[in-house]
Structures are given as C-alpha cells and as structure tokens.
Protein backbone atom coordinates (compact mmCIF):
# COMPACT_ATOMS: atom_id res chain seq x y z
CA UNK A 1 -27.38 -24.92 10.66
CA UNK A 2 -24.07 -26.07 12.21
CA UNK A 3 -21.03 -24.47 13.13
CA UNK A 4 -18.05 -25.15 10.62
CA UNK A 5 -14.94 -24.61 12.78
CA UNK A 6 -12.19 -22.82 10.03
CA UNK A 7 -9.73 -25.34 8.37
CA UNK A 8 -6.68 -26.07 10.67
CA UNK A 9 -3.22 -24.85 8.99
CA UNK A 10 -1.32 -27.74 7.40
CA UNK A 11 1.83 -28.71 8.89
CA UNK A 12 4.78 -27.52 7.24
CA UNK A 13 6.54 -24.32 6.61
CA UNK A 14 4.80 -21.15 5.75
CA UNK A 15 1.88 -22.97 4.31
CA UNK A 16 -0.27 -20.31 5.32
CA UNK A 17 1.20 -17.29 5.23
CA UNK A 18 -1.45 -14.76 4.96
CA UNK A 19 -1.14 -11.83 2.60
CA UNK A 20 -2.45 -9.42 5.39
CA UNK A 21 1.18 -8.78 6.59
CA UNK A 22 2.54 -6.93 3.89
CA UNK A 23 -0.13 -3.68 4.19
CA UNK A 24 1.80 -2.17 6.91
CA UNK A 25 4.78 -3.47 5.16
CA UNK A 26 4.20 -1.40 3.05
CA UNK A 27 3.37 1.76 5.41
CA UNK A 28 6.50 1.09 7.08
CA UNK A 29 8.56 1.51 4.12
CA UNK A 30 6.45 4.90 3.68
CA UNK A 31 7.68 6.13 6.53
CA UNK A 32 11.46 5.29 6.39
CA UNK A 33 10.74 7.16 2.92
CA UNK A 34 9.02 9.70 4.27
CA UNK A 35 11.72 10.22 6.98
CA UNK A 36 14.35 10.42 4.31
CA UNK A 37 12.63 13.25 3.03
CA UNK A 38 12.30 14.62 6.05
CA UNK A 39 16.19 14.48 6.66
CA UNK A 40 16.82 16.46 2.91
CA UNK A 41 14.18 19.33 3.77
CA UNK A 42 15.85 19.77 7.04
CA UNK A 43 19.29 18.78 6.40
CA UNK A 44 19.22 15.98 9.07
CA UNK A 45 21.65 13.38 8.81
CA UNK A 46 20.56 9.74 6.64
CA UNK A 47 21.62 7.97 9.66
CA UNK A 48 17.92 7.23 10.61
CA UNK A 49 15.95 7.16 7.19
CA UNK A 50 18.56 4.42 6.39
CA UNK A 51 18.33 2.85 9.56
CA UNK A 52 14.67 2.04 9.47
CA UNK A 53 14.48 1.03 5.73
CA UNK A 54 17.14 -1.42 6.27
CA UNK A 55 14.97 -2.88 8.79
CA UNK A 56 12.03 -2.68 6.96
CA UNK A 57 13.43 -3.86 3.59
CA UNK A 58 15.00 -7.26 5.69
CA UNK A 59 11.06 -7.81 7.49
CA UNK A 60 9.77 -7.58 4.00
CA UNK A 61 12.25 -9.65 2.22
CA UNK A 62 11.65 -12.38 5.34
CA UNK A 63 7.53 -12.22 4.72
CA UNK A 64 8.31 -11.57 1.18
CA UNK A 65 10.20 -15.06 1.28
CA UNK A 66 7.79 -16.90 3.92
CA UNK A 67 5.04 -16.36 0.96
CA UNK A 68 6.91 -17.22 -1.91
CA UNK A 69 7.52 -20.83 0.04
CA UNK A 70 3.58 -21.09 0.22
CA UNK A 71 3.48 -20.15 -3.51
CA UNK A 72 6.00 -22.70 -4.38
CA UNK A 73 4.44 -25.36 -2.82
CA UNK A 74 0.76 -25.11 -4.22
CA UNK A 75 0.71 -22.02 -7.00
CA UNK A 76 -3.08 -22.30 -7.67
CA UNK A 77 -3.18 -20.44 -4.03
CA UNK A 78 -2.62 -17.22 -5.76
CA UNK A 79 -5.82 -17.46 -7.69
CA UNK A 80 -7.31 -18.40 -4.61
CA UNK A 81 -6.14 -15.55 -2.22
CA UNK A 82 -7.33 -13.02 -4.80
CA UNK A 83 -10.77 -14.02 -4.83
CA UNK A 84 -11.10 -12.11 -1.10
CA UNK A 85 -10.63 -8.76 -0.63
CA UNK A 86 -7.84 -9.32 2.17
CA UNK A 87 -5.82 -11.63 -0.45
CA UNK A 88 -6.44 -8.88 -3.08
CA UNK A 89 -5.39 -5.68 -0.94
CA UNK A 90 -2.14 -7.95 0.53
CA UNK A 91 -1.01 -9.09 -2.50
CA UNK A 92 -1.00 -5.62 -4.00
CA UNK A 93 0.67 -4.41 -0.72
CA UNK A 94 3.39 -7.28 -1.96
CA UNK A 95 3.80 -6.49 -5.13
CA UNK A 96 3.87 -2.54 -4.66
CA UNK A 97 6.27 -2.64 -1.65
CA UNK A 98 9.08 -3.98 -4.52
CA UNK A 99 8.75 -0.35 -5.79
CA UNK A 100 9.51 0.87 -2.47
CA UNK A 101 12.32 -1.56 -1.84
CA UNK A 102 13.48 -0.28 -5.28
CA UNK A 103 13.28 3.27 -4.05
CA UNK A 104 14.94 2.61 -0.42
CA UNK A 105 17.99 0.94 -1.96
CA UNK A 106 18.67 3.35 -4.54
CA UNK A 107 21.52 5.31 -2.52
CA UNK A 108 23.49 2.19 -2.13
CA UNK A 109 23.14 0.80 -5.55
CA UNK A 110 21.30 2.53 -8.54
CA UNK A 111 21.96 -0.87 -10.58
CA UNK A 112 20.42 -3.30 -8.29
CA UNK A 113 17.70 -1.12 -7.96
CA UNK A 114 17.12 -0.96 -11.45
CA UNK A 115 16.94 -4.43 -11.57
CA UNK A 116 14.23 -4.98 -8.15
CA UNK A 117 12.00 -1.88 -9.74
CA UNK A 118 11.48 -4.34 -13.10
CA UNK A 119 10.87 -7.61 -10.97
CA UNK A 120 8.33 -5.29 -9.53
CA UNK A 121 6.48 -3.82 -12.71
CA UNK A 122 6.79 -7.76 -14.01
CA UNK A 123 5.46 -9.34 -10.77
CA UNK A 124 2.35 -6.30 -10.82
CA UNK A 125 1.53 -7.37 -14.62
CA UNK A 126 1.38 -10.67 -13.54
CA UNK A 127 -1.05 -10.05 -10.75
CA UNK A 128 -3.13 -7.67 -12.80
CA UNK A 129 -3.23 -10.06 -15.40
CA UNK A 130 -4.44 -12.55 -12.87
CA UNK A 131 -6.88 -10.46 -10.91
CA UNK A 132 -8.59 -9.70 -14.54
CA UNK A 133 -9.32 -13.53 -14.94
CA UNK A 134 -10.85 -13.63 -11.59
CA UNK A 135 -12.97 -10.39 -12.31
CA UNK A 136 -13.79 -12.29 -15.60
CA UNK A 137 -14.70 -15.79 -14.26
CA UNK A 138 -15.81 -15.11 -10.93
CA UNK A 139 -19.20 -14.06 -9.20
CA UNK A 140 -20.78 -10.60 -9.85
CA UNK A 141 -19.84 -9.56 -6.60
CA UNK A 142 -15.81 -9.93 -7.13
CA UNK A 143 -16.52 -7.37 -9.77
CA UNK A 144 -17.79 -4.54 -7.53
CA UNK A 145 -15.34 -1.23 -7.35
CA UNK A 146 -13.59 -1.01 -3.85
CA UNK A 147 -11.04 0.89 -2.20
CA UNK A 148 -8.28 -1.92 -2.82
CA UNK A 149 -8.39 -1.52 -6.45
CA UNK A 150 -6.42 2.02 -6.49
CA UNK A 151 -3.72 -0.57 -5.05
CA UNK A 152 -3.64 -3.28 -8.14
CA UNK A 153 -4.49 -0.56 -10.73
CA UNK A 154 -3.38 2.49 -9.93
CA UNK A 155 -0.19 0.98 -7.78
CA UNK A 156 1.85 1.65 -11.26
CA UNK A 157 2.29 4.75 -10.11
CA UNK A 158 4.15 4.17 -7.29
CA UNK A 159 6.85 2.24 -10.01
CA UNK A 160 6.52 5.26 -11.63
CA UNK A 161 7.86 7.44 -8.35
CA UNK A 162 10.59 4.96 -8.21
CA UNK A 163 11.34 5.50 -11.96
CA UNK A 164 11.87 8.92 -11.69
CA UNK A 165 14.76 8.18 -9.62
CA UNK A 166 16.50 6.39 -12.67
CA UNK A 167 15.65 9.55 -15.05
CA UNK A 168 13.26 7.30 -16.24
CA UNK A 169 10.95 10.22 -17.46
CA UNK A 170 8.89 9.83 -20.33
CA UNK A 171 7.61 6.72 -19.05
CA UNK A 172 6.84 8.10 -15.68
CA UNK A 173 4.75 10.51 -17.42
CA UNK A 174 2.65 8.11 -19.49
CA UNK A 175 2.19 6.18 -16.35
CA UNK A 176 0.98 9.04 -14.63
CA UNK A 177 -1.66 9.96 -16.71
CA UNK A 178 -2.87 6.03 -17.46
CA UNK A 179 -3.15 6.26 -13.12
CA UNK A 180 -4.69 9.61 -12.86
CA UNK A 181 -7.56 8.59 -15.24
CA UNK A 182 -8.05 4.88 -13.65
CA UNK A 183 -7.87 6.71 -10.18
CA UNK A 184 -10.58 9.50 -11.20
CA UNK A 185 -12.66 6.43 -12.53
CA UNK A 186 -12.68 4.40 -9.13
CA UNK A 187 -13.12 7.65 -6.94
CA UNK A 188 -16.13 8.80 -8.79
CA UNK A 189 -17.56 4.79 -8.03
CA UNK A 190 -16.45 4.61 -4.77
CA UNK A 191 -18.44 8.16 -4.27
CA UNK A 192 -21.74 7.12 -5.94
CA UNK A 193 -21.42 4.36 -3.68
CA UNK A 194 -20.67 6.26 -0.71
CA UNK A 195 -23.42 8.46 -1.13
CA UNK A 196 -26.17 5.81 -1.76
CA UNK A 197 -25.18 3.00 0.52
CA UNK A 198 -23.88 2.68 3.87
CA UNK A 199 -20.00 1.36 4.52
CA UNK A 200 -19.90 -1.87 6.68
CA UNK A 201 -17.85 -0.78 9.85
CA UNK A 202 -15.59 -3.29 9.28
CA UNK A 203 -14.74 -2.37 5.32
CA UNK A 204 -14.13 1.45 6.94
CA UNK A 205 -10.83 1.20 6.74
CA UNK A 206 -10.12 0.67 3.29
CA UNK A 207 -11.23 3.95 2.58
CA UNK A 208 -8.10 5.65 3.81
CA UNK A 209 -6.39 4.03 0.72
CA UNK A 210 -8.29 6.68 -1.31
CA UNK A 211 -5.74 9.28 0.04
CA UNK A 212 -2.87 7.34 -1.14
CA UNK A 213 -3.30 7.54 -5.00
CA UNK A 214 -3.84 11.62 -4.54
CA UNK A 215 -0.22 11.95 -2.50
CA UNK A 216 1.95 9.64 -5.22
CA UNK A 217 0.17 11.12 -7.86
CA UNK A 218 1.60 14.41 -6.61
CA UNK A 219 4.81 13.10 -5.71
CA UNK A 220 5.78 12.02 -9.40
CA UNK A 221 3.62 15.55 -10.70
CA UNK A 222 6.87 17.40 -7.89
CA UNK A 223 9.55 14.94 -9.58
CA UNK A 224 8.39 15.73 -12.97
CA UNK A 225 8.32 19.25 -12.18
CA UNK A 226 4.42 19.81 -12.83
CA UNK A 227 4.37 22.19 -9.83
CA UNK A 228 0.79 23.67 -10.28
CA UNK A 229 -0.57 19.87 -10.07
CA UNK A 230 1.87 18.78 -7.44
CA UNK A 231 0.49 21.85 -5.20
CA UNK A 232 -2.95 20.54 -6.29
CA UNK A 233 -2.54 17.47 -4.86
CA UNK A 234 -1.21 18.17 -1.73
CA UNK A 235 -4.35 20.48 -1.18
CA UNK A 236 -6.82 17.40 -1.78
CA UNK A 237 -4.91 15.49 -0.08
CA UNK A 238 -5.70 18.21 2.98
CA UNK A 239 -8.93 17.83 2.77
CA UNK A 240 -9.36 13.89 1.82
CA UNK A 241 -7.15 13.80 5.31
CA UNK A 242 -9.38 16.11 7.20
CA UNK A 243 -12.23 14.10 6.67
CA UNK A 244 -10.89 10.59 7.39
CA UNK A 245 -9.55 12.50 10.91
CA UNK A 246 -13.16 14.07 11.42
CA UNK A 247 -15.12 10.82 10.76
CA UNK A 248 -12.40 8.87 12.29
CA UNK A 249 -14.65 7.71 15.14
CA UNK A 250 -16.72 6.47 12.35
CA UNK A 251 -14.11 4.65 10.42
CA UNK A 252 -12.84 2.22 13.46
CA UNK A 253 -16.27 1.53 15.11
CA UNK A 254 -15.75 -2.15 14.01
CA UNK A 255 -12.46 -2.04 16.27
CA UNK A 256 -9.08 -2.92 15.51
CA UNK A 257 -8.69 -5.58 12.72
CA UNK A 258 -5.94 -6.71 10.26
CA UNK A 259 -8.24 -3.63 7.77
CA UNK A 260 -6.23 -1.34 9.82
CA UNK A 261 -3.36 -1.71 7.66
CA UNK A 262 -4.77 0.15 5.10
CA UNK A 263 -4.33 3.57 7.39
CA UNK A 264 -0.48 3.25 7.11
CA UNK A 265 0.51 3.77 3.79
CA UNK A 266 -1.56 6.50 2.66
CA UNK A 267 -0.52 8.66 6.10
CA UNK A 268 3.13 8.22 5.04
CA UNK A 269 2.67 9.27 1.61
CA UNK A 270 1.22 12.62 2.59
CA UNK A 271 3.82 13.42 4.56
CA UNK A 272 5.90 12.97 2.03
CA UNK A 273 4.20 14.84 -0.28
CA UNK A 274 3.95 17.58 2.12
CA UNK A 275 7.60 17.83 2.90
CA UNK A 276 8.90 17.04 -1.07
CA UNK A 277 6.14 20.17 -2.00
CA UNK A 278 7.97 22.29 0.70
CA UNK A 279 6.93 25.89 1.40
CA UNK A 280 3.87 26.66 3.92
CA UNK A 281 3.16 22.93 3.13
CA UNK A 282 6.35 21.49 5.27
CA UNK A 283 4.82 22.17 8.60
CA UNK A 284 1.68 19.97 8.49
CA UNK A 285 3.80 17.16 6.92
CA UNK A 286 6.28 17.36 9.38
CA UNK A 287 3.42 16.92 12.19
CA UNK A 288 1.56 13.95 10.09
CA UNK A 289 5.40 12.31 9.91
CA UNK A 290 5.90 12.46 13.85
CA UNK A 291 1.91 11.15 14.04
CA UNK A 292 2.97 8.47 11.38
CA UNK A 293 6.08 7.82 13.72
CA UNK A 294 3.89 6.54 16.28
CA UNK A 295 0.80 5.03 14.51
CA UNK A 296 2.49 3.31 11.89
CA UNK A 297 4.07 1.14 13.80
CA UNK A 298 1.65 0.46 16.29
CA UNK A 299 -0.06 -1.16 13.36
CA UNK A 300 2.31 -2.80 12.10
CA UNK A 301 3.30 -4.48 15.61
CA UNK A 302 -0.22 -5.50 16.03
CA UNK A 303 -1.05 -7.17 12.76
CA UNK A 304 2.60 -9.03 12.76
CA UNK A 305 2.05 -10.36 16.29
CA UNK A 306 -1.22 -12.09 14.82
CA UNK A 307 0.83 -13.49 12.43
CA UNK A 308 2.86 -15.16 14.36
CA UNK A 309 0.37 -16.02 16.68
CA UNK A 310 -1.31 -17.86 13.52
CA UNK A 311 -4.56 -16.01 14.26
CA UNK A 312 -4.43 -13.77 11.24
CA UNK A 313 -4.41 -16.28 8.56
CA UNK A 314 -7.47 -17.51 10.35
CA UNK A 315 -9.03 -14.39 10.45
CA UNK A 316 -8.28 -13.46 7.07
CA UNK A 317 -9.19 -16.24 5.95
CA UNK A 318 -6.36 -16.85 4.06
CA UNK A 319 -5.83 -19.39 1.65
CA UNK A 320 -3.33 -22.87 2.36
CA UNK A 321 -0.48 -24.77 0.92
C-alpha cells in the first residue's frame, strides 16, 4: 500500500477555508456574552463585554466571509464538508454563531438584529435540511449519534435565547421543548454508547458539547421565567462539568487538535448560566468566566494560527473550491 500525500489547496482565494475555525468562534462570542452578564450581575461597566464582541463579531464576519467565497465558487462543497464530522460540527458552529451575532448586537440595534437572528434560523433550516439528505443517502456510519449533533439539532435553541431578547416568547417556548426532547434523545445514545464502547482519544473532545445544550436550555428556562428548571439546569450542568474536569486527563490524551474547539463554547455558556441564575450560583460562574478568560482564547489563538498557516484545512481534511 502506498502513501497518498493529501490534495494540495487550489490556488485562489479562500478555496479552502476549513469549517474548523468557527468552533471557537463561537466560544469566543460565549464569552464576550458571558462577560456582559457578568458586567449586569455586578454592575460593571459594558465597556469590555462590548469591546470583545465587537472584535469577535468582525473575526467572524471576516471567516464568515472567507467561507462564503469558497461556497460561491463550487456550492456542491457544502454537501461535501458535511459528510465529516469536522465539516459537520464547523458548519453548525457557523450557522449557530449568527444567533450569537444576533444577540451581541442587540444593544446597538434591536432591528438589525432582528433581521441577522432570521438569516440565522433560515441558514440552520437549510443546513438541517441538507445534513438530513446526507444522513439519508450516505453510508451507515454518517448515521451514527455523536456529540456534534446537539449542535445542528438542538442549536435552535440558542435562536431561541436570542429570541427572547425580541419578546419573542411563545415561540421560544415551543422551541424549547422541540430541543429539550431531541437533546434527552441524543444524551441517552451518546450514554448507551459511552457505557458499552470506548471513546477514541481523539473524538474526546466532542463530548464537552454535551454540557452546552444543558446551560442554553437553562438560559431560555431563566428568560422565560421557569425558575425551578432554570435552577435545574444549572445543577446538571455542575455535575456534567465536574466530570469533564475530573476525567479531563482522559479527554486530551490524544493532545491538542482543532477537536479542542469544542471545549469553548459549552464553558462559556455555564458561566453564563451561572451568573443569569444568580444567588449561591454566581460565585462558581464567576470563577469558570475568569477560567474561560484564559482558556478560551488560548484555543481560539491556536486553531486560527493553523488556519493561516494552511495546516488546518489539511488536517481537517477539509473540502476545496
């Protein structure tokens, strides 16, 4: 058998952009969001919430726009990136940070942020839609439940979060409970799976994303003023977190990889829900957000310097223009 060096990158702009960047995208925007809740439960000025998601949402409007250029210039890549589970989680990361950029912008303008929270539930149908074909068409082994699916699934909750903001209630709700049933659905898979087989080191790292769908599901329970499940949540999210941090050894044996950007957004969102459910509950979410301060964009630095290196398209295998 002979070694098949991987495809060189076309030349020609962004024509292999790899969907790996936007994961800690994404976790960066849950920390500037984080941060801003940070600043209401202490009564700390905006100055630096604001700061860093204006940063963040111009990075993810640059990669957002680097990858729309690849799209344009050969569409069927879509179809192609989702076929691996790096294309599938990045892509969702994409799609799902629109909710956040929804959310970050909503101080400065509730009407464009109307308008960038629809582009995001439209753009998330479309990928759904998309990722359903695949699952359809494609081998038995595209079909099996992962971690990544609470993103393209369950990720309508996190329009939901962003709906709230708009008084957008009733529809928050029935979003809430569609998610909370899909969740419950993959967690009891991924468990059974858990239990009988062993993780690959290098897939570790996708289970963090478990956490995530517990913290937004008790963020919009604390915006819809469901207090009892809201306080639920942030206790499973305490435990869900103390295990990842016990077995954490465990969880990066493989060693750092572009993976690791599935640790970011779920640590940002329990801080948040931490600090929005207040009480005895603030303390621990203020230490997680100073921990998230540091880790989050550690990650982020890391996988972005691959980028532009060109190494991470290589390595996650992503698809070309």
């Amino acid at each position: 058998m002979k070694f098949k060096a991987p495809n060189p990158t076309p030349r020609g702009l962004c024509r292999r952009v790899p969907p790996a960047i936007f994961p800690p995208i994404m976790g960066l925007f849950g920390l500037g969001l984080a941060w801003r809740r940070a600043a209401g439960s202490y009564a700390l000025p905006q100055a630096l919430p604001d700061a860093i998601l204006g940063a963040v949402t111009l990075l993810f409007l640059f990669a957002f726009g680097a990858y729309a250029i690849k799209v344009l210039r050969r569409p069927a890549v879509v179809a192609e990136e989702v076929r691996i589970l790096p294309g599938r989680a990045g892509l969702a990361a994409a799609v799902l940070s629109i909710y956040l950029m929804s959310m970050a912008i909503f101080p400065f303008g509730a009407g464009l942020s109307r308008v960038v929270l629809f582009a995001g539930f439209g753009l998330h149908a479309a990928l759904v839609l998309i990722l359903l074909v695949q699952l359809a068409r494609g081998p038995a082994e595209q079909r099996r439940v992962t971690p990544v699916w609470h993103l393209n699934y369950v990720g309508f909750i996190i329009g939901a979060l962003a709906g709230t903001l708009h008084a957008y209630y009733m529809p928050a709700f029935g979003i809430f409970l569609a998610s909370a049933l899909i969740a419950a659905l993959i967690w009891a898979v991924s468990l059974e799976q858990l239990v009988k087989e062993d993780v690959p080191a290098p897939l570790r790292p996708l289970l963090a994303i478990h956490l995530a769908p517990v913290a937004l599901l008790g963020l919009v329970a604390a915006a819809l003023e469901l207090e009892a499940v809201s306080m639920g949540a942030a206790g499973v999210a305490a435990l869900l977190l103390g295990w990842f941090v016990a077995r954490g050894r465990w969880m990066t044996a493989a060693g750092f990889s572009p993976l690791w950007g599935a640790f970011t957004f779920p640590l940002a969102a329990t801080a948040s829900l931490w600090l929005t459910v207040g009480g005895g509950w603030r303390y621990p979410g203020t230490v997680v957000l100073v921990a998230a301060t540091f880790v989050i964009p550690y990650i982020a630095f890391r996988i972005l310097k691959t980028w532009a290196t060109g190494a991470l398209a290589i390595k996650t295998n992503a698809a070309a223009a």
